[in-house]
Protein backbone atom coordinates (compact mmCIF):
# COMPACT_ATOMS: atom_id res chain seq x y z
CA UNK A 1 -5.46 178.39 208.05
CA UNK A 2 -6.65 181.86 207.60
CA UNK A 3 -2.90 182.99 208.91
CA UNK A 4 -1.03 181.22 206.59
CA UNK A 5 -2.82 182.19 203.53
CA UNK A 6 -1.90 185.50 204.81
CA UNK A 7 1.35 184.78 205.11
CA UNK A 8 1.84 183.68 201.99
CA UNK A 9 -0.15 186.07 199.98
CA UNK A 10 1.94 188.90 202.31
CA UNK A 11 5.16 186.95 201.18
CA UNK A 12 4.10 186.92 197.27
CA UNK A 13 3.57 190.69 197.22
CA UNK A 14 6.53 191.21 199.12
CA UNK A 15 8.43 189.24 196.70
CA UNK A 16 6.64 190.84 193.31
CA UNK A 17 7.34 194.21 194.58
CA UNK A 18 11.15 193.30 195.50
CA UNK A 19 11.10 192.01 191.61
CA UNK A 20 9.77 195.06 190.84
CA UNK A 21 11.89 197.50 192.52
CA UNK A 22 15.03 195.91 191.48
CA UNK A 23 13.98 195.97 187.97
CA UNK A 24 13.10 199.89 187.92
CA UNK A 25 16.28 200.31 189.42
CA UNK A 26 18.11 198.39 186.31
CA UNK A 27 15.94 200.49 184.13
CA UNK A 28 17.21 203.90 185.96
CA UNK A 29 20.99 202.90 185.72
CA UNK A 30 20.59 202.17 181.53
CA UNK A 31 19.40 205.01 181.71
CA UNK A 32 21.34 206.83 183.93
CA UNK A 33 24.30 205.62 181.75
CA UNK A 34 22.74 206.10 178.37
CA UNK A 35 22.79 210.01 179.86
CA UNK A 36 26.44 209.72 180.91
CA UNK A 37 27.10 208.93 176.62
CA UNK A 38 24.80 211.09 175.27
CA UNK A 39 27.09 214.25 176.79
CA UNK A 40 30.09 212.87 173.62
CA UNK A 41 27.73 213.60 171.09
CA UNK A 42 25.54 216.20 171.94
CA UNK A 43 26.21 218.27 169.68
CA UNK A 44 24.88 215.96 166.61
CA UNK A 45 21.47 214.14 165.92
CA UNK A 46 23.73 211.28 164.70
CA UNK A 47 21.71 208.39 165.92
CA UNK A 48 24.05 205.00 167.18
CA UNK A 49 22.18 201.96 166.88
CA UNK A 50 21.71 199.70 169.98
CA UNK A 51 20.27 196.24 169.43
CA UNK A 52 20.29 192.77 171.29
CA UNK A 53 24.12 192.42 169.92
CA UNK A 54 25.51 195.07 170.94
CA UNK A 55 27.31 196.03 173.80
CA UNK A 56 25.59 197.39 176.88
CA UNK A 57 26.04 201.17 177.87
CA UNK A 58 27.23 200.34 181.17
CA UNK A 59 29.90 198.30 179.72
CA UNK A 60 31.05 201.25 178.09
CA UNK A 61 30.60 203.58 180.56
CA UNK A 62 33.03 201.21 182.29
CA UNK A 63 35.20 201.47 179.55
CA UNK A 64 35.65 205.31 179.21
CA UNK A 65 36.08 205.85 182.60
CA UNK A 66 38.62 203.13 182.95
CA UNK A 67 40.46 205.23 179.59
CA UNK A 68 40.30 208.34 181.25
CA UNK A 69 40.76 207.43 185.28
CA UNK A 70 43.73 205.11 184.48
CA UNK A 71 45.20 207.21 181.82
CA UNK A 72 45.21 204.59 178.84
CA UNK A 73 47.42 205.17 176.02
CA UNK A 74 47.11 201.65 173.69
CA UNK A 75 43.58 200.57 173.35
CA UNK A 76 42.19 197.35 171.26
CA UNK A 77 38.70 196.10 170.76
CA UNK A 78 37.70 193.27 169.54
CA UNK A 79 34.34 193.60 167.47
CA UNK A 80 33.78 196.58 166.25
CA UNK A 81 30.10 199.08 166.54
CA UNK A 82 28.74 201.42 169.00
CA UNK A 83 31.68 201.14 171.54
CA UNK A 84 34.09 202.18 168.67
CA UNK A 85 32.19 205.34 168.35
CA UNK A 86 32.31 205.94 171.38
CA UNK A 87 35.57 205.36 172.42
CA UNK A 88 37.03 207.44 169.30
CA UNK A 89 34.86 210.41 170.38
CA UNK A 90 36.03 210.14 174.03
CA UNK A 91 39.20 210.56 172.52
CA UNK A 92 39.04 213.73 170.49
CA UNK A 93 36.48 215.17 173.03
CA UNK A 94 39.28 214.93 175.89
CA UNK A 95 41.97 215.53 173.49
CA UNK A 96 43.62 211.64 174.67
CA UNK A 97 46.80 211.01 173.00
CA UNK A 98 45.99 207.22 172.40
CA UNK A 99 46.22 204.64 170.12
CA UNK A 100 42.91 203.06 169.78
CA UNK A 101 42.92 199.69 167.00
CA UNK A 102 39.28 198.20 166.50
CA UNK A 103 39.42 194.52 165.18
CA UNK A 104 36.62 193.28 162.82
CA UNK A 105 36.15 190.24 160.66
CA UNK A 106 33.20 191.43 158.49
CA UNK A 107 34.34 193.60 155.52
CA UNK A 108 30.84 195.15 154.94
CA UNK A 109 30.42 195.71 158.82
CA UNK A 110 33.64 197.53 159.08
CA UNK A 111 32.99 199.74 155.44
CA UNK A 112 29.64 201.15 156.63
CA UNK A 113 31.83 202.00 160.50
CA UNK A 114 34.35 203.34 158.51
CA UNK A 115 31.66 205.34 156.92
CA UNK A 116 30.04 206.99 160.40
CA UNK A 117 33.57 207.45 161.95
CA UNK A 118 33.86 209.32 158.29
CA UNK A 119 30.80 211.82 158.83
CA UNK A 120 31.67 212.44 162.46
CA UNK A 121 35.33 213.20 161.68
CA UNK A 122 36.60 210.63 164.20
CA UNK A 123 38.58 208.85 161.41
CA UNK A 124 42.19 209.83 162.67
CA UNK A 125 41.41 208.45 166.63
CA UNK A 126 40.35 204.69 165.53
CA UNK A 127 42.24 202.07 163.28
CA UNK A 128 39.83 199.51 161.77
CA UNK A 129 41.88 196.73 161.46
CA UNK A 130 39.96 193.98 158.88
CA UNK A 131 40.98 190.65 159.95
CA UNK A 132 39.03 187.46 158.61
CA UNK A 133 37.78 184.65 161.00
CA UNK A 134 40.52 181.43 159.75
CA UNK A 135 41.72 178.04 161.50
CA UNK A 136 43.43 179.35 164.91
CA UNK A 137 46.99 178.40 166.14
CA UNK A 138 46.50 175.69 168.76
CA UNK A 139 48.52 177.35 170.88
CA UNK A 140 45.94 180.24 171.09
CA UNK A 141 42.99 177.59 171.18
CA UNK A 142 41.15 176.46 174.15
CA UNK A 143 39.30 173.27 174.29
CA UNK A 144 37.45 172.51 170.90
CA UNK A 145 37.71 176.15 169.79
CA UNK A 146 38.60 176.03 165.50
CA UNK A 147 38.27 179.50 164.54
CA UNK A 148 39.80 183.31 165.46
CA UNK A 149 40.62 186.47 163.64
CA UNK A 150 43.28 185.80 160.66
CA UNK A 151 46.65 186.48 163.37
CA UNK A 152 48.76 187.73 160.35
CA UNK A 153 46.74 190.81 159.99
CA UNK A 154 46.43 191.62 163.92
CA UNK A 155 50.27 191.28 163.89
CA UNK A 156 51.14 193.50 161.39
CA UNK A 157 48.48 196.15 162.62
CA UNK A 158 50.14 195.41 165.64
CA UNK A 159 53.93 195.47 164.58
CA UNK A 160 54.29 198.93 165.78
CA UNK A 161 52.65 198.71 169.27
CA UNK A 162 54.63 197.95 172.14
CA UNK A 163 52.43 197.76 174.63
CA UNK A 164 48.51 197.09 175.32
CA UNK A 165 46.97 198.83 178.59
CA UNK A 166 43.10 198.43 177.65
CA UNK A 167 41.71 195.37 175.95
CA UNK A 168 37.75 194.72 175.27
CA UNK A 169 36.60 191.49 173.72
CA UNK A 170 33.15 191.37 172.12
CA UNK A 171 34.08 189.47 169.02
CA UNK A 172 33.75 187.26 167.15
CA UNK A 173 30.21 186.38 167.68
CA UNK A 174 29.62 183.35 170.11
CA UNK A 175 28.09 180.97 168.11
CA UNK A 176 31.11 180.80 165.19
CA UNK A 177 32.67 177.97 167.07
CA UNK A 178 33.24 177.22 171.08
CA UNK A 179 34.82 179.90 173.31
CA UNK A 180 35.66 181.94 170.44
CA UNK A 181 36.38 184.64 172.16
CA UNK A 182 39.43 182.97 174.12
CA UNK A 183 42.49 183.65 171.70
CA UNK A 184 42.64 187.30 172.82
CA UNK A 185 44.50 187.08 175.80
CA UNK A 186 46.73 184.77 174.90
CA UNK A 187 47.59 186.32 171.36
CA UNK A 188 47.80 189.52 173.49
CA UNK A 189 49.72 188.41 177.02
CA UNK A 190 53.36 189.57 175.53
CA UNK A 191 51.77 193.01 174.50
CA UNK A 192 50.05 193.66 178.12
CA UNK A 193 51.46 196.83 179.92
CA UNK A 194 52.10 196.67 183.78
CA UNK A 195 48.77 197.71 184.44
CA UNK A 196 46.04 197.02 182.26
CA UNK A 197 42.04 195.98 182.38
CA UNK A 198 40.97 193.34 180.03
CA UNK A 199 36.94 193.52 179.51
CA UNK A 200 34.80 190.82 178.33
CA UNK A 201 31.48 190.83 177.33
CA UNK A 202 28.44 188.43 177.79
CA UNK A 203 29.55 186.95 180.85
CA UNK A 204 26.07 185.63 181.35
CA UNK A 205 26.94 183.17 179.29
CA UNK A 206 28.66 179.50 179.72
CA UNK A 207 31.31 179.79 177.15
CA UNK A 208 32.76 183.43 178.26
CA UNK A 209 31.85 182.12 182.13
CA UNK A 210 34.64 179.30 181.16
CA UNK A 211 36.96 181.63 178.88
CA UNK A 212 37.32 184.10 182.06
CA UNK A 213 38.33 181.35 184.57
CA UNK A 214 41.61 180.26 181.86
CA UNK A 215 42.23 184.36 181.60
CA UNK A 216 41.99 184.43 185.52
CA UNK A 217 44.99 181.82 185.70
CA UNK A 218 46.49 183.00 182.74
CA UNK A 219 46.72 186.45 184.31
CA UNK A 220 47.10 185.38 187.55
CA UNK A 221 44.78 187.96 188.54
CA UNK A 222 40.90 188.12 190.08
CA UNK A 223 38.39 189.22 187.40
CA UNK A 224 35.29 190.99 188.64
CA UNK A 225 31.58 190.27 187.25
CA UNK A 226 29.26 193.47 186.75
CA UNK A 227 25.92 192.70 185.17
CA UNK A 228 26.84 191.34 181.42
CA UNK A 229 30.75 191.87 181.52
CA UNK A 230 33.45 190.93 183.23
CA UNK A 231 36.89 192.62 184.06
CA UNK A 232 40.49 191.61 185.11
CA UNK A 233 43.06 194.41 186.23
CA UNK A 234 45.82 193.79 188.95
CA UNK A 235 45.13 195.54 191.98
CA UNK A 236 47.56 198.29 191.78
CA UNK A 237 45.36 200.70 189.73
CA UNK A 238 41.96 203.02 190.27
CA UNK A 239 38.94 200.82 190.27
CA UNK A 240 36.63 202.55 187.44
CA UNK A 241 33.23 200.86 187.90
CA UNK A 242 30.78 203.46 187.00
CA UNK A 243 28.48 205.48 189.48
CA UNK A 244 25.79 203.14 190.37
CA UNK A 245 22.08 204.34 191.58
């Protein structure tokens, strides 16, 4: 008797301290990555909110060193905040030749970006493209999804891009309507350049979990799952995962 209650209190620390150590270790890599961002804008005390909505750091860790390992040249993002920021400053930091279009449906939202991309002169490296949530084409719908971004003003932001090489999808919000975050690959398949990564964000959830699986077959190509995101690319290119601890 006296052995097993051992063995099971040994197995209970065991298993606490396991919990432990892999959380500490999640702590270190936010951190780790929030490090690897600060280096774009150290030079300013311009502070870039972070809250339960927004997009993790390693996501766009991911993201910058997919841009600058893979040599991206036509960048859209769908939902615009702290990654836009980001992304606009990699830009002008590494002196990228790169389009770079950020999609958002709420006009306030996308004044007050407009405003910071303003005071930290990154205004001629990002497009803020204002496009209202309407009714979406059934042909871009999947399942009972109703709603998208307003198509008429993507495609005429659009009209002059050939070619996409680096999408991220973080809009609209989840809850406007079911899988609303599906029409982006499909609205975007003709545009896709040879090679190309395709992030999507809040994979931890049952919506995007089922959005990914259409893009997979869509795309005919394997995604891969890291923490919160998710992201397809054929296999012909660098893999850009950040440095993990």
């Amino acid at each position: 008797m006296i052995k097993k209650i051992k063995y099971r209190i040994n197995a209970y620390v065991d298993g606490r301290l396991k919990g432990l150590y892999k959380k500490q270790r999640k702590i270190s890599q936010i951190q780790f990555n929030q490090a690897q961002l600060h280096q774009l804008f150290n030079d300013t005390s311009f502070f870039i909110p972070f809250s339960n909505w927004a997009i993790s750091p390693s996501t766009i860790c991911h993201v910058l060193n997919d841009i600058v390992v893979n040599n991206r040249k036509s960048i859209i993002e769908f939902g615009a905040g702290a990654s836009t920021l980001y992304i606009a400053k990699l830009l002008k930091s590494n002196h990228i030749e790169a389009s770079f279009l950020t999609v958002e449906s709420d006009l306030d939202w996308a004044a007050k970006l407009t405003k910071q991309l303003k005071v930290l002169d990154l205004l001629d490296y990002v497009t803020v493209v204002t496009a209202p949530i309407k009714p979406v084409d059934t042909a871009l719908a999947f399942e009972e999804q109703k709603l998208w971004y307003d198509a008429d003003a993507l495609d005429k932001a659009l009209h002059t891009i050939p070619t996409i090489d680096l999408v991220l999808v973080d809009g609209p919000y989840g809850g406007l309507t079911p899988h609303s975050r599906y029409s982006a690959v499909p609205y975007l398949n003709h545009k896709l350049a040879r090679t190309y990564s395709v992030f999507l964000d809040d994979i931890d959830r049952v919506d995007e979990q089922n959005i990914l699986k259409s893009w997979e077959a869509r795309l005919n190509c394997r995604a891969r799952i890291i923490e919160r995101y998710a992201i397809l690319s054929p296999d012909e290119q660098f893999y850009a995962k950040p440095f993990q601890l």
